[in-house]
Structure formats: C-alpha cells, structure tokens
PDB file of N, CA and C in Angstrom:
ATOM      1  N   UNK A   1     -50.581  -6.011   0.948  1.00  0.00           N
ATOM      2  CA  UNK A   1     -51.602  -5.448   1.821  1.00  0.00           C
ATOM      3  C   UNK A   1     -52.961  -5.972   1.373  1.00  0.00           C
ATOM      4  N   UNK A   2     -53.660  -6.474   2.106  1.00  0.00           N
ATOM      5  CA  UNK A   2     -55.230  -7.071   2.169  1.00  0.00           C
ATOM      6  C   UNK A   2     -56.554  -5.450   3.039  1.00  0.00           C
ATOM      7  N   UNK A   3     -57.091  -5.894   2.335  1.00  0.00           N
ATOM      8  CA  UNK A   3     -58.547  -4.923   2.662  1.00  0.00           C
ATOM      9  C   UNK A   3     -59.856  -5.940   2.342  1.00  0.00           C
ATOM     10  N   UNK A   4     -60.499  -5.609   3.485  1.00  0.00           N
ATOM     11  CA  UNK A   4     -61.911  -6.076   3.517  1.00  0.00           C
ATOM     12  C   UNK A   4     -63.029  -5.177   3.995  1.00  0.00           C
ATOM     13  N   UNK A   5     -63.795  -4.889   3.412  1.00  0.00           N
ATOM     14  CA  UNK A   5     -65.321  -4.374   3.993  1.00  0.00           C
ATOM     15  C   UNK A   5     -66.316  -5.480   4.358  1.00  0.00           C
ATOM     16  N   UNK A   6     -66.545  -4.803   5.592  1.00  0.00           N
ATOM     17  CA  UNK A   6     -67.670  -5.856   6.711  1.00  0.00           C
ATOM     18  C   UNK A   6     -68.912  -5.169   6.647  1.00  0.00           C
ATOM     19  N   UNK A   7     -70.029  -5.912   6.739  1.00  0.00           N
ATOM     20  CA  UNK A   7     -71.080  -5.123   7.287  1.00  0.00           C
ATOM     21  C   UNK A   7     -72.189  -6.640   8.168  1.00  0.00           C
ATOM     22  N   UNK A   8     -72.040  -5.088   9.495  1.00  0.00           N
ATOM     23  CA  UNK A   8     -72.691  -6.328  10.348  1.00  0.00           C
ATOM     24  C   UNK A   8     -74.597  -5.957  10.791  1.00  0.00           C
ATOM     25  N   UNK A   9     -75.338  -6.114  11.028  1.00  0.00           N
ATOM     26  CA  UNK A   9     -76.461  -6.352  11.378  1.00  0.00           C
ATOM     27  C   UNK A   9     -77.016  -6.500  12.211  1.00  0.00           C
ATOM     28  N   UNK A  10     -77.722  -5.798  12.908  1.00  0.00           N
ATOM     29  CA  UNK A  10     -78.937  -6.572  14.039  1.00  0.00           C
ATOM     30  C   UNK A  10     -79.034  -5.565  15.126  1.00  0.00           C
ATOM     31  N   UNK A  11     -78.631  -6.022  16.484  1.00  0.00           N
ATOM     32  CA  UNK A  11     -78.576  -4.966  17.807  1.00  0.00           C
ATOM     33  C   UNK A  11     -76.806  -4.517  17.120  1.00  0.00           C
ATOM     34  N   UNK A  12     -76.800  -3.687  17.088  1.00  0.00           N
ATOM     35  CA  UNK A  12     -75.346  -3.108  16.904  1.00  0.00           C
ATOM     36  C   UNK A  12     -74.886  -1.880  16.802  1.00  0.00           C
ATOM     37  N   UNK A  13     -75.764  -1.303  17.059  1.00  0.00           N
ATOM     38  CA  UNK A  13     -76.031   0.435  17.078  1.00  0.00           C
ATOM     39  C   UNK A  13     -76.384   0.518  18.412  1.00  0.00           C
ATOM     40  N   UNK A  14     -75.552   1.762  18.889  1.00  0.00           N
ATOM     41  CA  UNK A  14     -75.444   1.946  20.915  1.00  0.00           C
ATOM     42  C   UNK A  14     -74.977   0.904  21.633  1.00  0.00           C
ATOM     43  N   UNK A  15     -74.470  -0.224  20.965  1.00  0.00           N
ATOM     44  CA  UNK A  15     -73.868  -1.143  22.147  1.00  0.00           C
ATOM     45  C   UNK A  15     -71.943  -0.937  22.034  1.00  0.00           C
ATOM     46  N   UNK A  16     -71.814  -0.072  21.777  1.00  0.00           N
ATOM     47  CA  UNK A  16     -70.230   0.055  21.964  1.00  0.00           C
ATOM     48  C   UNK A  16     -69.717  -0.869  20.678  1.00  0.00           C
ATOM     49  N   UNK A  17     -70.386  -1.444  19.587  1.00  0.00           N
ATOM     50  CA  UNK A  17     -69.591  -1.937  18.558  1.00  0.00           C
ATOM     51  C   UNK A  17     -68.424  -1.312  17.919  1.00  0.00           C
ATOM     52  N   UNK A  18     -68.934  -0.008  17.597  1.00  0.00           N
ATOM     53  CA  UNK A  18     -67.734   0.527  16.966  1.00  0.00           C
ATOM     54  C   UNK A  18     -66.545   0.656  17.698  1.00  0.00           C
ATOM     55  N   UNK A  19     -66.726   1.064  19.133  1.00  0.00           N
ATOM     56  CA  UNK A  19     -65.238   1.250  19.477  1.00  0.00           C
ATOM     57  C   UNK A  19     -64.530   0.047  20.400  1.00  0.00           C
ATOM     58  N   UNK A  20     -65.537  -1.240  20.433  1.00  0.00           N
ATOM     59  CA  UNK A  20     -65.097  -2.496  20.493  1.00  0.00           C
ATOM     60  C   UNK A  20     -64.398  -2.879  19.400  1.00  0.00           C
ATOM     61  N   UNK A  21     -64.872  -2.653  18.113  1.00  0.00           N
ATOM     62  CA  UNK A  21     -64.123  -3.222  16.779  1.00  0.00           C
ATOM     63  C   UNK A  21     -62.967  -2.298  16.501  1.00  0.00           C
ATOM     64  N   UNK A  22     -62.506  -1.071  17.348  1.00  0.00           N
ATOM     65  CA  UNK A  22     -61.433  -0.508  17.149  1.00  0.00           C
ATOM     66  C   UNK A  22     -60.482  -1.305  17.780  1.00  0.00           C
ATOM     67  N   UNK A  23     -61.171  -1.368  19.091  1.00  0.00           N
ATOM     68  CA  UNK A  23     -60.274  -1.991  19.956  1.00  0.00           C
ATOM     69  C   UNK A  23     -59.267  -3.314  19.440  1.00  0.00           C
ATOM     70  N   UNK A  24     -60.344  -4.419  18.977  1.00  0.00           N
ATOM     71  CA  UNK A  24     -59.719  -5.125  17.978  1.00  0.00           C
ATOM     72  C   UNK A  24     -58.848  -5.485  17.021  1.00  0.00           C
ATOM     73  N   UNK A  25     -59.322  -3.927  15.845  1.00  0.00           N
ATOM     74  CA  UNK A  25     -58.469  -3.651  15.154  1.00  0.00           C
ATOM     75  C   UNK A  25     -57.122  -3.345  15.365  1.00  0.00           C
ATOM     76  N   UNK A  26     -56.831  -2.519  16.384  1.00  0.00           N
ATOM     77  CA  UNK A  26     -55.613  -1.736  17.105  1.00  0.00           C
ATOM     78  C   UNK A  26     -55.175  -3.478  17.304  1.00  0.00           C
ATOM     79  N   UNK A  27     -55.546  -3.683  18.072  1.00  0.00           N
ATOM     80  CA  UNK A  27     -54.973  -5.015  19.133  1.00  0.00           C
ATOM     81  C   UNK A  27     -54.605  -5.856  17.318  1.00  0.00           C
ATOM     82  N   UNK A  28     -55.029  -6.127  16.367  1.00  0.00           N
ATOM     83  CA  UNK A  28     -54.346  -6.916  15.235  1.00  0.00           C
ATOM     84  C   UNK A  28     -53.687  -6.051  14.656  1.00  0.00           C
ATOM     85  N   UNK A  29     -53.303  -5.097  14.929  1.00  0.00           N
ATOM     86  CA  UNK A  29     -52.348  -4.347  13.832  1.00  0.00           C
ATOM     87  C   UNK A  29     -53.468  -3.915  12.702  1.00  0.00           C
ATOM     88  N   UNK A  30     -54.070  -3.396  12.290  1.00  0.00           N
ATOM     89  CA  UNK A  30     -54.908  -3.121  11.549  1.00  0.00           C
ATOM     90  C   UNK A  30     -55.474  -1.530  11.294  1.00  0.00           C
ATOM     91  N   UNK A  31     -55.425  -1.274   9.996  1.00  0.00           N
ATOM     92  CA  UNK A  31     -55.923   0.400  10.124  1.00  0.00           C
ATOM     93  C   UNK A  31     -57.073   0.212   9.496  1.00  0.00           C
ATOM     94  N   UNK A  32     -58.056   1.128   9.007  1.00  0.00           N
ATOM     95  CA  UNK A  32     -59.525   1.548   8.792  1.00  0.00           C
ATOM     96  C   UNK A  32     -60.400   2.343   9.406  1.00  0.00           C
ATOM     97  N   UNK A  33     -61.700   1.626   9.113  1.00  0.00           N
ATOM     98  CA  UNK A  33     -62.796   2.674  10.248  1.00  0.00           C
ATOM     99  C   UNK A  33     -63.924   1.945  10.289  1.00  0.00           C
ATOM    100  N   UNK A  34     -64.235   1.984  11.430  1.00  0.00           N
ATOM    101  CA  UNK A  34     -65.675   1.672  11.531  1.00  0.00           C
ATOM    102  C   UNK A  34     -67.274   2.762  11.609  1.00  0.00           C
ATOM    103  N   UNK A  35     -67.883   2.344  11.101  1.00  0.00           N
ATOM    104  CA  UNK A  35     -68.822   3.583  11.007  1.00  0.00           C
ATOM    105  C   UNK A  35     -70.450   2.902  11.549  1.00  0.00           C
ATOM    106  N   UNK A  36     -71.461   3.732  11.839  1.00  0.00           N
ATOM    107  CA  UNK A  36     -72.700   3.375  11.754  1.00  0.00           C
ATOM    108  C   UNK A  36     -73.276   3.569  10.325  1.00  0.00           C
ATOM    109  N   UNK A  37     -73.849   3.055  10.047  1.00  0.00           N
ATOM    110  CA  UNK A  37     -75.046   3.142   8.772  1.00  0.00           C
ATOM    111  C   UNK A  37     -76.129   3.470   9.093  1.00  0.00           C
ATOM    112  N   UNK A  38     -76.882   4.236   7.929  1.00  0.00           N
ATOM    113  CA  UNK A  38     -78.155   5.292   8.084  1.00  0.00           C
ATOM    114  C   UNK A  38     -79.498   3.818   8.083  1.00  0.00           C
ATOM    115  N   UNK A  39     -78.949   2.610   7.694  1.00  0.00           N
ATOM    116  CA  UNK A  39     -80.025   1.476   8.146  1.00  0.00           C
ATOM    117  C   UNK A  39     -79.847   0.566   9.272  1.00  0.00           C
ATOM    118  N   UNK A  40     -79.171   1.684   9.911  1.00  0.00           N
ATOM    119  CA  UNK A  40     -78.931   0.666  11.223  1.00  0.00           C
ATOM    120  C   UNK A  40     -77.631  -0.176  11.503  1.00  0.00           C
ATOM    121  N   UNK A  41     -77.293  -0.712  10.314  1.00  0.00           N
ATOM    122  CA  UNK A  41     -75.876  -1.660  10.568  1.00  0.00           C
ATOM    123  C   UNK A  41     -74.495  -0.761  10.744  1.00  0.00           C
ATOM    124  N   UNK A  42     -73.253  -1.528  11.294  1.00  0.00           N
ATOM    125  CA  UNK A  42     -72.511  -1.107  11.058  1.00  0.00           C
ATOM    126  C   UNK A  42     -71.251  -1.820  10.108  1.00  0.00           C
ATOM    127  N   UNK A  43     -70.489  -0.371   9.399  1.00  0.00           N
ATOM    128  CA  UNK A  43     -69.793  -0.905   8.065  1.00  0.00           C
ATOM    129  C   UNK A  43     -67.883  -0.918   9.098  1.00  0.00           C
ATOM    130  N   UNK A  44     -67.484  -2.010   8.718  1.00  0.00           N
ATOM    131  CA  UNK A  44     -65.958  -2.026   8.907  1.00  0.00           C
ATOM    132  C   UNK A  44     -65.321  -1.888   8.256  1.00  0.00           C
ATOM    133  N   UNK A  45     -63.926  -1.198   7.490  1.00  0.00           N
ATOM    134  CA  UNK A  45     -63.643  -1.284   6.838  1.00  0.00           C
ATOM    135  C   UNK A  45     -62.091  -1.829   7.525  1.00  0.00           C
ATOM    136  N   UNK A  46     -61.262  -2.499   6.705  1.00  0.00           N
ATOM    137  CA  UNK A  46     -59.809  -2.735   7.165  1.00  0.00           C
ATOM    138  C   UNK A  46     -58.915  -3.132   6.680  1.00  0.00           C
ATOM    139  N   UNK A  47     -57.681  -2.945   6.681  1.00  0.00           N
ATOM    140  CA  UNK A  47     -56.586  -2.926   5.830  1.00  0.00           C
ATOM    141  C   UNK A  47     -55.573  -3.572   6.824  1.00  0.00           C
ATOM    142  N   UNK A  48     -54.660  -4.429   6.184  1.00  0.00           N
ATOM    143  CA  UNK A  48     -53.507  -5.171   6.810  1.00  0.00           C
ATOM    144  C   UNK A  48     -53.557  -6.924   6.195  1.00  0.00           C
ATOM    145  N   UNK A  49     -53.071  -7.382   7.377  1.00  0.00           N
ATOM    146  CA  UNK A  49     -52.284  -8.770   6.993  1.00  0.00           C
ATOM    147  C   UNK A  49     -53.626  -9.410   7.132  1.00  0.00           C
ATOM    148  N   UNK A  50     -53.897 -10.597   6.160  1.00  0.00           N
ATOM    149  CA  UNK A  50     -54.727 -11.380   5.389  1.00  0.00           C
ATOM    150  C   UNK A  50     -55.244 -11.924   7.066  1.00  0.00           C
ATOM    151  N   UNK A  51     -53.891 -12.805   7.798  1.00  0.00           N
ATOM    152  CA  UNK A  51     -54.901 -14.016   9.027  1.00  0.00           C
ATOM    153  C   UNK A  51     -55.151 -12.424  10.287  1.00  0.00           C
ATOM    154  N   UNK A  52     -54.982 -11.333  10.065  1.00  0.00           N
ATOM    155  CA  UNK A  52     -55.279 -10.374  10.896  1.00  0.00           C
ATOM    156  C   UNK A  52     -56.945 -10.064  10.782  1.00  0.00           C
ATOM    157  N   UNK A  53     -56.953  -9.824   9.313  1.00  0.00           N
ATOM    158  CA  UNK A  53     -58.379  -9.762   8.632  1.00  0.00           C
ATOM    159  C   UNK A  53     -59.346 -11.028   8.985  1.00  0.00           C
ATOM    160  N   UNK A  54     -58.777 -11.953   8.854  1.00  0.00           N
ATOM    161  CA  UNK A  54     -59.705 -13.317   8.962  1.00  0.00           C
ATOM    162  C   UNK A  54     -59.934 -13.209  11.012  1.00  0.00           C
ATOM    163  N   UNK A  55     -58.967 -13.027  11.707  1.00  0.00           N
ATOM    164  CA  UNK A  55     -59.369 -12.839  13.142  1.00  0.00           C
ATOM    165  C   UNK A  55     -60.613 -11.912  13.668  1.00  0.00           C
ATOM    166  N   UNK A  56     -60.518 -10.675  12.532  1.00  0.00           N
ATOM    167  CA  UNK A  56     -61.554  -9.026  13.002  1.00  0.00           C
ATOM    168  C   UNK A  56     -62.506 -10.081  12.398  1.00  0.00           C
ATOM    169  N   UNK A  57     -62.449 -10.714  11.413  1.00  0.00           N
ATOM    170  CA  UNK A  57     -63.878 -11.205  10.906  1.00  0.00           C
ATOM    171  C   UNK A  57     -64.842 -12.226  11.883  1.00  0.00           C
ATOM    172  N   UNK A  58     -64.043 -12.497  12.583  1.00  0.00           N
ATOM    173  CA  UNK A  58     -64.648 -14.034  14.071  1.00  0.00           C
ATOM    174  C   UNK A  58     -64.853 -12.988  14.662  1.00  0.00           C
ATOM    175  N   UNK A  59     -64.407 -11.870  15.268  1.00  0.00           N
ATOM    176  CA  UNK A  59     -64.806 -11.197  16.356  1.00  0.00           C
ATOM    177  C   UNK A  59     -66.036 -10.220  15.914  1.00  0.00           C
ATOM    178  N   UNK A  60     -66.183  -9.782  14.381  1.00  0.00           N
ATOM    179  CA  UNK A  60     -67.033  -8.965  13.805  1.00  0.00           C
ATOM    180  C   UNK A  60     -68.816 -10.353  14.076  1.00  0.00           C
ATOM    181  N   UNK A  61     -68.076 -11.467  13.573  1.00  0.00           N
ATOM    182  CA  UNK A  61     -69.738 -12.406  13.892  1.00  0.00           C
ATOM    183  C   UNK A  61     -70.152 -12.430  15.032  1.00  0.00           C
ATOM    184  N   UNK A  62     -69.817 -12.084  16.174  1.00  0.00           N
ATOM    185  CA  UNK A  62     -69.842 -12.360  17.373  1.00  0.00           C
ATOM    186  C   UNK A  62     -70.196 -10.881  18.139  1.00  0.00           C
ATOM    187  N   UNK A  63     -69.364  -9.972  18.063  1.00  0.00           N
ATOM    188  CA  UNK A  63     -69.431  -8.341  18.474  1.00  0.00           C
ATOM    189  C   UNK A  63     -69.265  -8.297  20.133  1.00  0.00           C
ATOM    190  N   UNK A  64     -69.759  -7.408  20.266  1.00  0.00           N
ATOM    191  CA  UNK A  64     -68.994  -7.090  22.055  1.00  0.00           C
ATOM    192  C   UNK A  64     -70.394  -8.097  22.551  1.00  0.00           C
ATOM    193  N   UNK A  65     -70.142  -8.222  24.061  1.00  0.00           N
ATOM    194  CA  UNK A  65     -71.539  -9.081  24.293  1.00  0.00           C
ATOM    195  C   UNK A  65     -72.686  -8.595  24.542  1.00  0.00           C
ATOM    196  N   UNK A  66     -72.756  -7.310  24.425  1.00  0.00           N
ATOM    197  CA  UNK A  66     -74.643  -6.052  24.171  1.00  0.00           C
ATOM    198  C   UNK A  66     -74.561  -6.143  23.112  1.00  0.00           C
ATOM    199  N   UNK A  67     -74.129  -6.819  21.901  1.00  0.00           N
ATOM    200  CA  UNK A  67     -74.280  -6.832  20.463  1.00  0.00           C
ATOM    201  C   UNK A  67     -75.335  -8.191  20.467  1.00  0.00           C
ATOM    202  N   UNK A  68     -76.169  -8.079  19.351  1.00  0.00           N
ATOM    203  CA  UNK A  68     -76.770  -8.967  18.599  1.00  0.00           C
ATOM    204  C   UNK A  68     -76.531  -9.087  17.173  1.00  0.00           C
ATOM    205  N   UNK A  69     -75.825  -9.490  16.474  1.00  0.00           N
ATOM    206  CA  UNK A  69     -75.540 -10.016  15.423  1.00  0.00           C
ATOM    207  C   UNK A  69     -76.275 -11.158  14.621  1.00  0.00           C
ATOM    208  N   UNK A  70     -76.758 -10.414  13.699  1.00  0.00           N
ATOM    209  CA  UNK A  70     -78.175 -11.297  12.814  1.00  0.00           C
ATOM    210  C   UNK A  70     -78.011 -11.840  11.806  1.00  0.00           C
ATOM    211  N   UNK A  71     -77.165 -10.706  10.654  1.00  0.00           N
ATOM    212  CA  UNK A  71     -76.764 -10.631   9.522  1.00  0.00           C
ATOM    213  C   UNK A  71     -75.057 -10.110   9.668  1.00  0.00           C
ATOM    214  N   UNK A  72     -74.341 -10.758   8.741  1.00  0.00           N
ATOM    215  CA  UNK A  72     -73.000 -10.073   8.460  1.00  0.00           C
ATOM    216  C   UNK A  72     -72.526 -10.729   6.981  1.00  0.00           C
ATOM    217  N   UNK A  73     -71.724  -9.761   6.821  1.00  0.00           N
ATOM    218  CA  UNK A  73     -71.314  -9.705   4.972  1.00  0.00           C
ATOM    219  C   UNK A  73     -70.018  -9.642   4.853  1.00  0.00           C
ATOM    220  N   UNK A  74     -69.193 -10.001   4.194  1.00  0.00           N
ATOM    221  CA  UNK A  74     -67.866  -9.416   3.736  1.00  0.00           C
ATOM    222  C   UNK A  74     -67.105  -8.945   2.432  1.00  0.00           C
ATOM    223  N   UNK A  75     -66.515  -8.856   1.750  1.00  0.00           N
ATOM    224  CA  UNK A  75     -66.454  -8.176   0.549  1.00  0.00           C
ATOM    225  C   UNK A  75     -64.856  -7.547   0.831  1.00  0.00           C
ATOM    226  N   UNK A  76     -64.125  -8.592  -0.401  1.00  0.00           N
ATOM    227  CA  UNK A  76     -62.885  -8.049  -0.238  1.00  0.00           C
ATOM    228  C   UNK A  76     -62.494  -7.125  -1.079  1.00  0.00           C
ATOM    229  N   UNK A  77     -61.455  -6.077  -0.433  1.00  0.00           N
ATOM    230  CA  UNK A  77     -61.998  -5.239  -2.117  1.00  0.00           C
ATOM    231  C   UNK A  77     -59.969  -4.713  -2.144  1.00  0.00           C
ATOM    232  N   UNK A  78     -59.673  -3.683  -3.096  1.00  0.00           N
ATOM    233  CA  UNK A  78     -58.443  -3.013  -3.271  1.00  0.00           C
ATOM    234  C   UNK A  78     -57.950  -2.451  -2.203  1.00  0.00           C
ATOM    235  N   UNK A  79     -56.731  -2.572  -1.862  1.00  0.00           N
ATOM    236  CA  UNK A  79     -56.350  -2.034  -0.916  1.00  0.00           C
ATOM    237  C   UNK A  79     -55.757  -0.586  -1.895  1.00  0.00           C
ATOM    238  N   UNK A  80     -56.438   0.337  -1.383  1.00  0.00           N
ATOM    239  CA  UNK A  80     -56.212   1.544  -1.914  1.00  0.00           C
ATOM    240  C   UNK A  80     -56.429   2.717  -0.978  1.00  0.00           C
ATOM    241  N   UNK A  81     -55.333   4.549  -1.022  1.00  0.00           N
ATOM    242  CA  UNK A  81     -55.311   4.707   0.117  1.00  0.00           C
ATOM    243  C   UNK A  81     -55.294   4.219   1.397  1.00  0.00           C
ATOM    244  N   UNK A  82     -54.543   3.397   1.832  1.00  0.00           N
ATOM    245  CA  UNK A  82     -54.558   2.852   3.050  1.00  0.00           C
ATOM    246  C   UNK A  82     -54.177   3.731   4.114  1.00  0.00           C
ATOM    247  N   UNK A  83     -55.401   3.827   5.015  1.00  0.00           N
ATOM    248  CA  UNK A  83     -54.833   4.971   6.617  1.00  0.00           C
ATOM    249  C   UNK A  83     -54.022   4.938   7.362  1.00  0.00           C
ATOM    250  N   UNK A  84     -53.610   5.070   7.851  1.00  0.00           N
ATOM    251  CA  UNK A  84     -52.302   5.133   9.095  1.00  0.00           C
ATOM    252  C   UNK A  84     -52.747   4.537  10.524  1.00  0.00           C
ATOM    253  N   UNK A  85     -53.989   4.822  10.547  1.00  0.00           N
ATOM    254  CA  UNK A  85     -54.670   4.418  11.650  1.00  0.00           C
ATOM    255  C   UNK A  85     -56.067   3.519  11.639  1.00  0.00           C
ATOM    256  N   UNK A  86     -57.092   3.824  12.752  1.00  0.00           N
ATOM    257  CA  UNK A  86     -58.120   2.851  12.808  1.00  0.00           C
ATOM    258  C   UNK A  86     -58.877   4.163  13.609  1.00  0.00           C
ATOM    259  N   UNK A  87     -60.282   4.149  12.537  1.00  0.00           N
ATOM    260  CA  UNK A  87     -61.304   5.488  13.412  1.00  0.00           C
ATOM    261  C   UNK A  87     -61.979   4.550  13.418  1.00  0.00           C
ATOM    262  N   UNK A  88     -62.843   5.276  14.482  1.00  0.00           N
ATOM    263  CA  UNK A  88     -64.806   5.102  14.772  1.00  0.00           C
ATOM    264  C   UNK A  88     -65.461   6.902  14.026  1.00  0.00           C
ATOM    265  N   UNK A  89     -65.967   6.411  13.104  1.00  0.00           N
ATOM    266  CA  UNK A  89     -66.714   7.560  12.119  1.00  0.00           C
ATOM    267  C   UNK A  89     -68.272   7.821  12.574  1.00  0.00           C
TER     268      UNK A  89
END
C-alpha cells in the first residue's frame, strides 16, 4: 500500500475541488480525504496503488476547470491507518 499527501494552491477554495478530487479518487480506487486549509489551499491525502497515486497527482496539477492551480506539493509518507473510503472534510 502507497500513501501520498498533496497540497494544492491558488483559486481552489469554492470551485468544487474537493469533491472533484473525490470524484477522482473513487474513479482510481483510492481511499483518503480531501480537506480545505485555514490558508486557503487544499490538502489531499491518499492511499492505494502507486500508478493510481501518480494519475490523482496529474489531475491534482490541473484541478476541475474553475480551479487555478499556482502552487502544488507532494510528500510521500506511511501508509498508516488506512480508510475504507474517500471523504471531503
């Protein structure tokens, strides 16, 4: 099992990111959550198969098309507790 934390940047707050990047997630097999951040960005988190992770990550640079994407980060980390599912937090 692979896990990565995303964090994306820019217009991405109120344009439907988060539950575009669910959508995503679901559609790769993928559990986690996506959340807003208190500076504006939003954080992904996700768990599953490595080229599943590398796909959310092309669609995370890019975002729904009311997204502006400025800045984005990634950071692979332990797959630990892994969820059952995929929220918007």
């Amino acid at each position: 099992m692979n896990a990565a934390r995303f964090v994306v940047r820019g217009r991405v707050q109120g344009v439907f990111f988060r539950a575009s990047a669910r959508e995503q997630a679901v559609q790769l097999k993928l559990t986690g959550h996506a959340r807003n951040l208190l500076d504006g960005s939003v954080e992904v988190v996700a768990y599953g198969d490595a080229a599943a992770l590398n796909h959310l990550e092309t669609w995370l640079r890019d975002g729904p098309p009311t997204a502006e994407v400025t800045e984005f980060y990634r950071e692979d980390i332990g797959a630990h507790d892994v969820p059952a599912d995929f929220r918007t937090l």
